[in-house]
PDB file of N, CA and C in Angstrom:
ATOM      1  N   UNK A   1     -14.235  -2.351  -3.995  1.00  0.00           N
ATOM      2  CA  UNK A   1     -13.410  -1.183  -4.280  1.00  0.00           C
ATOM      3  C   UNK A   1     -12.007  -1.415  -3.728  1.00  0.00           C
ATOM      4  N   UNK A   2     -11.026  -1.040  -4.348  1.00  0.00           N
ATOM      5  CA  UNK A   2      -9.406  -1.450  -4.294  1.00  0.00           C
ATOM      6  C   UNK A   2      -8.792   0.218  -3.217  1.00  0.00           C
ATOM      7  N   UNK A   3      -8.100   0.023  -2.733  1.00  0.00           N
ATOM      8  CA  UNK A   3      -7.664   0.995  -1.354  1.00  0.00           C
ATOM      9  C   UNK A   3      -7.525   2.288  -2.237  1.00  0.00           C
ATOM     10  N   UNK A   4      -7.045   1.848  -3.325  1.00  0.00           N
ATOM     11  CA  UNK A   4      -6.418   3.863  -4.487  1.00  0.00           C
ATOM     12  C   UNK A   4      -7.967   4.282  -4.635  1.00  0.00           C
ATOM     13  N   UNK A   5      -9.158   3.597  -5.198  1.00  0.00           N
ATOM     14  CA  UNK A   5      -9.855   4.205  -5.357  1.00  0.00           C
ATOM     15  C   UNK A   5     -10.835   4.875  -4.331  1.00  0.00           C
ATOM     16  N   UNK A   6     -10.543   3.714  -3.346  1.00  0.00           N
ATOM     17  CA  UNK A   6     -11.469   4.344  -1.745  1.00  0.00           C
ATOM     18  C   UNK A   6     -10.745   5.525  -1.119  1.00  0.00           C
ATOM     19  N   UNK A   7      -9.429   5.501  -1.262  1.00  0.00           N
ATOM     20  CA  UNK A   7      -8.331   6.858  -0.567  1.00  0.00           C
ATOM     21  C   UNK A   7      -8.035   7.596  -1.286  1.00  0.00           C
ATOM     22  N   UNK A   8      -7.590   7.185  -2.092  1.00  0.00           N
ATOM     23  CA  UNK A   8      -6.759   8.353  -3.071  1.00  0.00           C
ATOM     24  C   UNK A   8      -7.125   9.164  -4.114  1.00  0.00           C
ATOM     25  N   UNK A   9      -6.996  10.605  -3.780  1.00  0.00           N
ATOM     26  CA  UNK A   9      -8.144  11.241  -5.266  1.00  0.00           C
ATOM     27  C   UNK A   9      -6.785  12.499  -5.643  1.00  0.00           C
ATOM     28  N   UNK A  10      -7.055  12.628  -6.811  1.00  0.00           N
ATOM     29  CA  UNK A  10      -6.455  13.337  -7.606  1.00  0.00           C
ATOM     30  C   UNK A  10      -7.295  14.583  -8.037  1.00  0.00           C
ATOM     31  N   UNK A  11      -7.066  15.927  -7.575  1.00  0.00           N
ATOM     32  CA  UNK A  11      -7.962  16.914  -7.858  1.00  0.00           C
ATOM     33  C   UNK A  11      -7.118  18.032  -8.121  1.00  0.00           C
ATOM     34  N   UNK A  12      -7.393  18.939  -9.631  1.00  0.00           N
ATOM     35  CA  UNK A  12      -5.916  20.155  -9.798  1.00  0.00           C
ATOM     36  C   UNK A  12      -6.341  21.415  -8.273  1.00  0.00           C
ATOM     37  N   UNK A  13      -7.695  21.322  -7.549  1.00  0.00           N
ATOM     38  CA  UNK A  13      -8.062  22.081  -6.635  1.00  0.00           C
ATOM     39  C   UNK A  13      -7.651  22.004  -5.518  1.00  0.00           C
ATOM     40  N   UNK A  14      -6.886  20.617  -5.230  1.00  0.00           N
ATOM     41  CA  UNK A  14      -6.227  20.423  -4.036  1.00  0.00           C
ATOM     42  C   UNK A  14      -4.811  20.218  -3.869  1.00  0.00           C
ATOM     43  N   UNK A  15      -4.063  20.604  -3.286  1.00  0.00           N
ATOM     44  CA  UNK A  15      -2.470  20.628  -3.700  1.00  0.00           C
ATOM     45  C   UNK A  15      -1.718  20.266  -4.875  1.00  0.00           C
ATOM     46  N   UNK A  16      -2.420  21.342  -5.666  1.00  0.00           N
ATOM     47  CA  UNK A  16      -1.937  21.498  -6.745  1.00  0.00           C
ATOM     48  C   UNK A  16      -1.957  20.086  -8.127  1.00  0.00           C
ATOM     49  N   UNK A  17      -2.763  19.192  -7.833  1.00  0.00           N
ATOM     50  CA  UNK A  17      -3.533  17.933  -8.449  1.00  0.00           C
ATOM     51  C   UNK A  17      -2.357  16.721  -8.002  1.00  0.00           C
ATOM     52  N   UNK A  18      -1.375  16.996  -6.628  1.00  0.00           N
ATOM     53  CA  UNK A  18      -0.953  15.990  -6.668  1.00  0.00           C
ATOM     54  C   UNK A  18      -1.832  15.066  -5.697  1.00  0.00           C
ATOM     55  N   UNK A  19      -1.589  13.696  -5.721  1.00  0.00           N
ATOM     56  CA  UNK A  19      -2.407  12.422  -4.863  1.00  0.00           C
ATOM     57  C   UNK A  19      -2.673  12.544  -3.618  1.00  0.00           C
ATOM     58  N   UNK A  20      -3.827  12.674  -3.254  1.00  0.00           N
ATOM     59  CA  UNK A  20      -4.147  12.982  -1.538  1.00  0.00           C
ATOM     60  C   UNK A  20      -4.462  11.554  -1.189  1.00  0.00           C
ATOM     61  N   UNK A  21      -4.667  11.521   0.456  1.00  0.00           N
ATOM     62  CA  UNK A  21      -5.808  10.874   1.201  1.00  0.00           C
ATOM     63  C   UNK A  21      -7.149  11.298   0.857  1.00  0.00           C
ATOM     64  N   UNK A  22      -8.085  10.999   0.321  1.00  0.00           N
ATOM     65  CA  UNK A  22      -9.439  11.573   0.436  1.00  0.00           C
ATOM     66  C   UNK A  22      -9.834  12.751   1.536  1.00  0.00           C
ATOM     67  N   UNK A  23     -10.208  13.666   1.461  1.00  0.00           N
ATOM     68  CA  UNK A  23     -10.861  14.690   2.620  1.00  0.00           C
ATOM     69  C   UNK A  23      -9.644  15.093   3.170  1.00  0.00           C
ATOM     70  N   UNK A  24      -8.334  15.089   2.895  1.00  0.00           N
ATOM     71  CA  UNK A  24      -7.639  15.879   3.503  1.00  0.00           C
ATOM     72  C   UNK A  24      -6.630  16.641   2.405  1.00  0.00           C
ATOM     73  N   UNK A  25      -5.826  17.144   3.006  1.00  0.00           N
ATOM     74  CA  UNK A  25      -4.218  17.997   2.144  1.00  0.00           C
ATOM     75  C   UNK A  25      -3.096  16.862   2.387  1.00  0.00           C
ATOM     76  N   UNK A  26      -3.368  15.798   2.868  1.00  0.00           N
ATOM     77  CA  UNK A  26      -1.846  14.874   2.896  1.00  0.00           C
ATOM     78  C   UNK A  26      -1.634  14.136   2.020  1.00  0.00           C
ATOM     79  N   UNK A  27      -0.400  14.420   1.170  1.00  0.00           N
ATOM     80  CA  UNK A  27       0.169  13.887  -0.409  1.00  0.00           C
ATOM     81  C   UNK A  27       0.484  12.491  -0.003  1.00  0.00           C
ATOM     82  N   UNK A  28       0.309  11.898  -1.229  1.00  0.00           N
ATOM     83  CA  UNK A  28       1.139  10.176  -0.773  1.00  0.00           C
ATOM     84  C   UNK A  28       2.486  10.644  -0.740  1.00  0.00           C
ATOM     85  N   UNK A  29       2.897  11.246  -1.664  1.00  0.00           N
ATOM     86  CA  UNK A  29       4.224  11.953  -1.557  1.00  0.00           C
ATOM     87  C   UNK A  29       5.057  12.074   0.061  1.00  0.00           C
ATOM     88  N   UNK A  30       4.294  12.825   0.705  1.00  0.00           N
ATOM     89  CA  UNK A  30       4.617  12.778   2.137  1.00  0.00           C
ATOM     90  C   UNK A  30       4.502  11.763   2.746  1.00  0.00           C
ATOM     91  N   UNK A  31       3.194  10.588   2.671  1.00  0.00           N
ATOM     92  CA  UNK A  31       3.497   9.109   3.604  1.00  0.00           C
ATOM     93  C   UNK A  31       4.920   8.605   2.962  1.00  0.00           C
ATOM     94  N   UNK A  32       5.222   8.502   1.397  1.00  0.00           N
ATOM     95  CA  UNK A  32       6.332   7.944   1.164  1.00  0.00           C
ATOM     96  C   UNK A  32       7.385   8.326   2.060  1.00  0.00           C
ATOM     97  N   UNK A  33       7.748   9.765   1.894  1.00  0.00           N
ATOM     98  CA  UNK A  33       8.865  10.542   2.081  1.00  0.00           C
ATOM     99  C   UNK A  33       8.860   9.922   3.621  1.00  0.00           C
ATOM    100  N   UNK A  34       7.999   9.893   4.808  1.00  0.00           N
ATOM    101  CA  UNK A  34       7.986   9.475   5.937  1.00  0.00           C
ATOM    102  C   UNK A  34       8.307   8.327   6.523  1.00  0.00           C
ATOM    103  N   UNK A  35       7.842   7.703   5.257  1.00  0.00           N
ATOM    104  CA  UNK A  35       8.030   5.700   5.286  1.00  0.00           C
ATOM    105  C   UNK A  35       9.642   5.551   5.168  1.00  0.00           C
ATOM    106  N   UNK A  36      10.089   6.653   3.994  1.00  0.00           N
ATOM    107  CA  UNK A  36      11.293   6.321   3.654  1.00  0.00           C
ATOM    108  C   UNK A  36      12.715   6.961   4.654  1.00  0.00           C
ATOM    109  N   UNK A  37      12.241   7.648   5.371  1.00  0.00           N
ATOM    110  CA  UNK A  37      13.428   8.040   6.835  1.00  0.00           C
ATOM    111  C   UNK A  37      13.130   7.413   7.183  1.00  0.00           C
ATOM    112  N   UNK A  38      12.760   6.432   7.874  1.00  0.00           N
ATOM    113  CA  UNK A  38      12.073   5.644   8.399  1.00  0.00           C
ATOM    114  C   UNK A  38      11.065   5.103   9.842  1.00  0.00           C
ATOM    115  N   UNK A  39      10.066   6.137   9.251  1.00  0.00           N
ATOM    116  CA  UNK A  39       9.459   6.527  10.152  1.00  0.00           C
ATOM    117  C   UNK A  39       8.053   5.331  10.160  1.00  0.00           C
ATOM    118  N   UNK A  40       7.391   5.125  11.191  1.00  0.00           N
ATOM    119  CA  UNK A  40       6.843   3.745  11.063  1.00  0.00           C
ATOM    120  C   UNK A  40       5.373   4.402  11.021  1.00  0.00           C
ATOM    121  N   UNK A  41       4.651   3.628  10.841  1.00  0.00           N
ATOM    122  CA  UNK A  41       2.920   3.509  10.499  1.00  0.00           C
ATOM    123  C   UNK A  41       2.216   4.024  12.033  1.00  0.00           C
ATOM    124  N   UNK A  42       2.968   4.011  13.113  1.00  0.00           N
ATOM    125  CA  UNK A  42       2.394   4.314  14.390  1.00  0.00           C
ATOM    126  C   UNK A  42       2.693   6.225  14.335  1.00  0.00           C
ATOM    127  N   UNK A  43       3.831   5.850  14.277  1.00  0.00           N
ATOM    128  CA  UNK A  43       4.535   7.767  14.242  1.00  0.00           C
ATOM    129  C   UNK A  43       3.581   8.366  13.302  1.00  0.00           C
ATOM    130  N   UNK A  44       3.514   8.107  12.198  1.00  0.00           N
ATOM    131  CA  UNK A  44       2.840   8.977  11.138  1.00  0.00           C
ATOM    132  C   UNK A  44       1.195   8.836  11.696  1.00  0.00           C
ATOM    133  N   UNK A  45       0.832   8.108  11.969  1.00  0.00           N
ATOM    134  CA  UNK A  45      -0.424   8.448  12.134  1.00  0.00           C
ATOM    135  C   UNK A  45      -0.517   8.879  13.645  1.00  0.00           C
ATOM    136  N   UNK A  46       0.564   8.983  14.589  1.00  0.00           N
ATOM    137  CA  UNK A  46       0.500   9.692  15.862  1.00  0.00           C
ATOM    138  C   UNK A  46      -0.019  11.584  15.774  1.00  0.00           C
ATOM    139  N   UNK A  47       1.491  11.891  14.391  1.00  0.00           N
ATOM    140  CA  UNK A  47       1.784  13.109  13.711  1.00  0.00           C
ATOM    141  C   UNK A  47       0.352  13.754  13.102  1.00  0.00           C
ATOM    142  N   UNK A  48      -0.284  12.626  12.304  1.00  0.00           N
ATOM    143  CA  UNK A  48      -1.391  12.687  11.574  1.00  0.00           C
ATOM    144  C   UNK A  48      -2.943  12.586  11.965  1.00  0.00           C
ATOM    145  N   UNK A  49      -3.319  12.891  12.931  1.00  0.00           N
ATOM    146  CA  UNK A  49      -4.700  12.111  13.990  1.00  0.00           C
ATOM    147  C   UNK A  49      -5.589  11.866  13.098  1.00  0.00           C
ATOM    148  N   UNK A  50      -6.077  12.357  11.391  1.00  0.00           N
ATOM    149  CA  UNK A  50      -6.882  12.033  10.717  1.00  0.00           C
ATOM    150  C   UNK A  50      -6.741  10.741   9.890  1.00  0.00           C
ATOM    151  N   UNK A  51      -5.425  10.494   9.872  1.00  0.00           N
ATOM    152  CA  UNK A  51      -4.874   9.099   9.171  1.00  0.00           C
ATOM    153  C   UNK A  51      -5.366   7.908   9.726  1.00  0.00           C
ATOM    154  N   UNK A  52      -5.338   7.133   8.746  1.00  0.00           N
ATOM    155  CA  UNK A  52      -5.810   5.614   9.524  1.00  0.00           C
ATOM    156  C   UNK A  52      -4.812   5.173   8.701  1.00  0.00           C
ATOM    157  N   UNK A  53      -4.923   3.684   9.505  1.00  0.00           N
ATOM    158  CA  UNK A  53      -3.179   2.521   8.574  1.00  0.00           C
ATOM    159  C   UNK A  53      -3.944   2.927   7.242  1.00  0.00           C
ATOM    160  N   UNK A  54      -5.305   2.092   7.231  1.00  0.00           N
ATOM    161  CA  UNK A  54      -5.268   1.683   5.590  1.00  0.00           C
ATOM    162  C   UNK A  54      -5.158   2.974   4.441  1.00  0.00           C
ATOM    163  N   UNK A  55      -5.042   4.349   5.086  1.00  0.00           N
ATOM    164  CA  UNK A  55      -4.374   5.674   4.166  1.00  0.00           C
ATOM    165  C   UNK A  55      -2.824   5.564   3.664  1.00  0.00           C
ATOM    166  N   UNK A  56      -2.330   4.985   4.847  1.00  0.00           N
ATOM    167  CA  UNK A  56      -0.555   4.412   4.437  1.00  0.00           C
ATOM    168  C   UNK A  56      -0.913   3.276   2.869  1.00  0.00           C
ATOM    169  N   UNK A  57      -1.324   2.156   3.592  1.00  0.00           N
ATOM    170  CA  UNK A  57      -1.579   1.247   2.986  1.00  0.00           C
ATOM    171  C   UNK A  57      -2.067   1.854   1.734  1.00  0.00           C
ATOM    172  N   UNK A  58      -2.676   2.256   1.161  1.00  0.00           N
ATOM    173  CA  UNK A  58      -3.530   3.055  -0.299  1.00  0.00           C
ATOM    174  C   UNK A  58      -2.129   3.671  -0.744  1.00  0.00           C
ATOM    175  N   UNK A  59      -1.496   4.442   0.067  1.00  0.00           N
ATOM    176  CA  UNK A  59      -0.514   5.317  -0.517  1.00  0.00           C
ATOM    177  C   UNK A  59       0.534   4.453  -1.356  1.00  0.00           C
ATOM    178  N   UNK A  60       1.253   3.388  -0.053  1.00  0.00           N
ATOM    179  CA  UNK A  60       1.460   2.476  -0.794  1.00  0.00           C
ATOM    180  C   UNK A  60       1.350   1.695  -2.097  1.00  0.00           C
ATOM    181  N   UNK A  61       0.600   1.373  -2.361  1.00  0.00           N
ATOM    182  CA  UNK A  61      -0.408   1.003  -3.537  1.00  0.00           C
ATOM    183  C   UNK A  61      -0.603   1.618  -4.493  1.00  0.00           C
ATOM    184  N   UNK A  62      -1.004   2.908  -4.183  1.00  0.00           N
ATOM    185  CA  UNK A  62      -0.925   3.460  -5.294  1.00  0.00           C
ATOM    186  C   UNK A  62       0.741   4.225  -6.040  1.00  0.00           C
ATOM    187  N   UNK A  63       1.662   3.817  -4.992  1.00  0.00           N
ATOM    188  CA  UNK A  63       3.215   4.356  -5.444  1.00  0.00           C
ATOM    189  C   UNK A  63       3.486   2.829  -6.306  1.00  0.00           C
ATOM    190  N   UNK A  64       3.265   1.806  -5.977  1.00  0.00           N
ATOM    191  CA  UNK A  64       3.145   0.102  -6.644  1.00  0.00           C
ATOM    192  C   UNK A  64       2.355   0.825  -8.206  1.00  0.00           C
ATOM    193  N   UNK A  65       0.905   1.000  -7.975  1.00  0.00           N
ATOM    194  CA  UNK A  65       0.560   0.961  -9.151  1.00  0.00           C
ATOM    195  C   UNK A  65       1.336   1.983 -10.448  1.00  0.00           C
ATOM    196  N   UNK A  66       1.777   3.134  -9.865  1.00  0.00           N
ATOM    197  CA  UNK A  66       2.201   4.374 -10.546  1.00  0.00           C
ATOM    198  C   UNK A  66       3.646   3.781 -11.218  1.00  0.00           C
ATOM    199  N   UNK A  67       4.524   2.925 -10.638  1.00  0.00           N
ATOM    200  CA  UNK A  67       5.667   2.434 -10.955  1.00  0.00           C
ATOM    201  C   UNK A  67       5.482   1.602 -11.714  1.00  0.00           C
ATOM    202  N   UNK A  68       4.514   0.355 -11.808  1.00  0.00           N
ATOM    203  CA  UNK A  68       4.374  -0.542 -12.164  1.00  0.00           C
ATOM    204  C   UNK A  68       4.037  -0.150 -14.295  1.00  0.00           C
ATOM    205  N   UNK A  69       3.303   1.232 -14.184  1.00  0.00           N
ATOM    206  CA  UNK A  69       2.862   1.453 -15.076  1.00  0.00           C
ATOM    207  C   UNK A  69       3.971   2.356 -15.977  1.00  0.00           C
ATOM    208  N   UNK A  70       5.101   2.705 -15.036  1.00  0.00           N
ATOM    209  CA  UNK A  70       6.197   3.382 -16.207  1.00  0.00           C
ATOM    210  C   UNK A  70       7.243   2.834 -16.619  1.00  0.00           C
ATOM    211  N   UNK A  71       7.080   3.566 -17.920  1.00  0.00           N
ATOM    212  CA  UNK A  71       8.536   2.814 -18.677  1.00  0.00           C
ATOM    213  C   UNK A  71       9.367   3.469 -18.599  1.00  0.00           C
ATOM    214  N   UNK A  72      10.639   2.665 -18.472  1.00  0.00           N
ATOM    215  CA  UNK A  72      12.103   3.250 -18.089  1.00  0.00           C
ATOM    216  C   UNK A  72      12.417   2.949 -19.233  1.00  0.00           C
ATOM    217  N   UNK A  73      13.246   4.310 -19.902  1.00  0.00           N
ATOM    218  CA  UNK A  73      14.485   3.798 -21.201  1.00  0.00           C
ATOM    219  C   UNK A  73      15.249   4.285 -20.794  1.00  0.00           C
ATOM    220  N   UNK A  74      16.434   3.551 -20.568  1.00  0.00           N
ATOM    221  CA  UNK A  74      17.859   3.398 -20.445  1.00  0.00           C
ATOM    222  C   UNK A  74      18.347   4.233 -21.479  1.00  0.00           C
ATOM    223  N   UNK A  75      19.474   5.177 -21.153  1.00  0.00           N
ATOM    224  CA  UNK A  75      20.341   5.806 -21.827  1.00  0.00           C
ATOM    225  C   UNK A  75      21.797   5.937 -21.981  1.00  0.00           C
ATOM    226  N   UNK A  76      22.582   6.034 -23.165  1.00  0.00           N
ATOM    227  CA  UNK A  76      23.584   5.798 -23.108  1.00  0.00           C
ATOM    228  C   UNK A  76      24.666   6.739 -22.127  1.00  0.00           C
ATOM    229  N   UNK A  77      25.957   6.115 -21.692  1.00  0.00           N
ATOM    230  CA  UNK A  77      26.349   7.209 -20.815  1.00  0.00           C
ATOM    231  C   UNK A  77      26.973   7.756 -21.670  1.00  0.00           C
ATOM    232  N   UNK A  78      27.388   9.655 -21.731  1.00  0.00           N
ATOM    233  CA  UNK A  78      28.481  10.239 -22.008  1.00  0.00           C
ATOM    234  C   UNK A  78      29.675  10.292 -21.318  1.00  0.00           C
ATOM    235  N   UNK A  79      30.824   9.463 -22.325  1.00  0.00           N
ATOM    236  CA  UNK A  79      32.093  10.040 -21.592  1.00  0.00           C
ATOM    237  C   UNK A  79      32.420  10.700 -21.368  1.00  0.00           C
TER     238      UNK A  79
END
């Protein structure tokens, strides 16, 4: 089993169907947002006592897989 499918579940019953950790309310949304001030893997899971690395790690992964899978079309600019 690959880390998105062991961590990460998608349910419209739990914050509103965006991407959790399994068994909890914490969005990948939020590890990103945390990763990206740059807050490190020790802090967040200090903040977080139910987190383990490999919940970062999944979140991760699954922000890789979600990107990996969209297409960007470029648009022209208006002057």
């Amino acid at each position: 089993m690959n880390l998105i499918e062991e961590y990460i579940e998608i349910n419209p019953k739990v914050m509103m169907g965006k991407p959790v950790i399994k068994g909890t309310r914490i969005t990948v949304e939020l590890i990103l947002e945390k990763l990206s001030v740059g807050e490190s893997f020790q802090e967040i899971l200090d903040e977080h006592p139910r987190l383990r690395q490999e919940h970062i790690l999944a979140a991760l992964a699954f922000a890789t897989a979600t990107l990996k899978n969209e297409v960007l079309i470029p648009i022209a600019k208006v002057a």
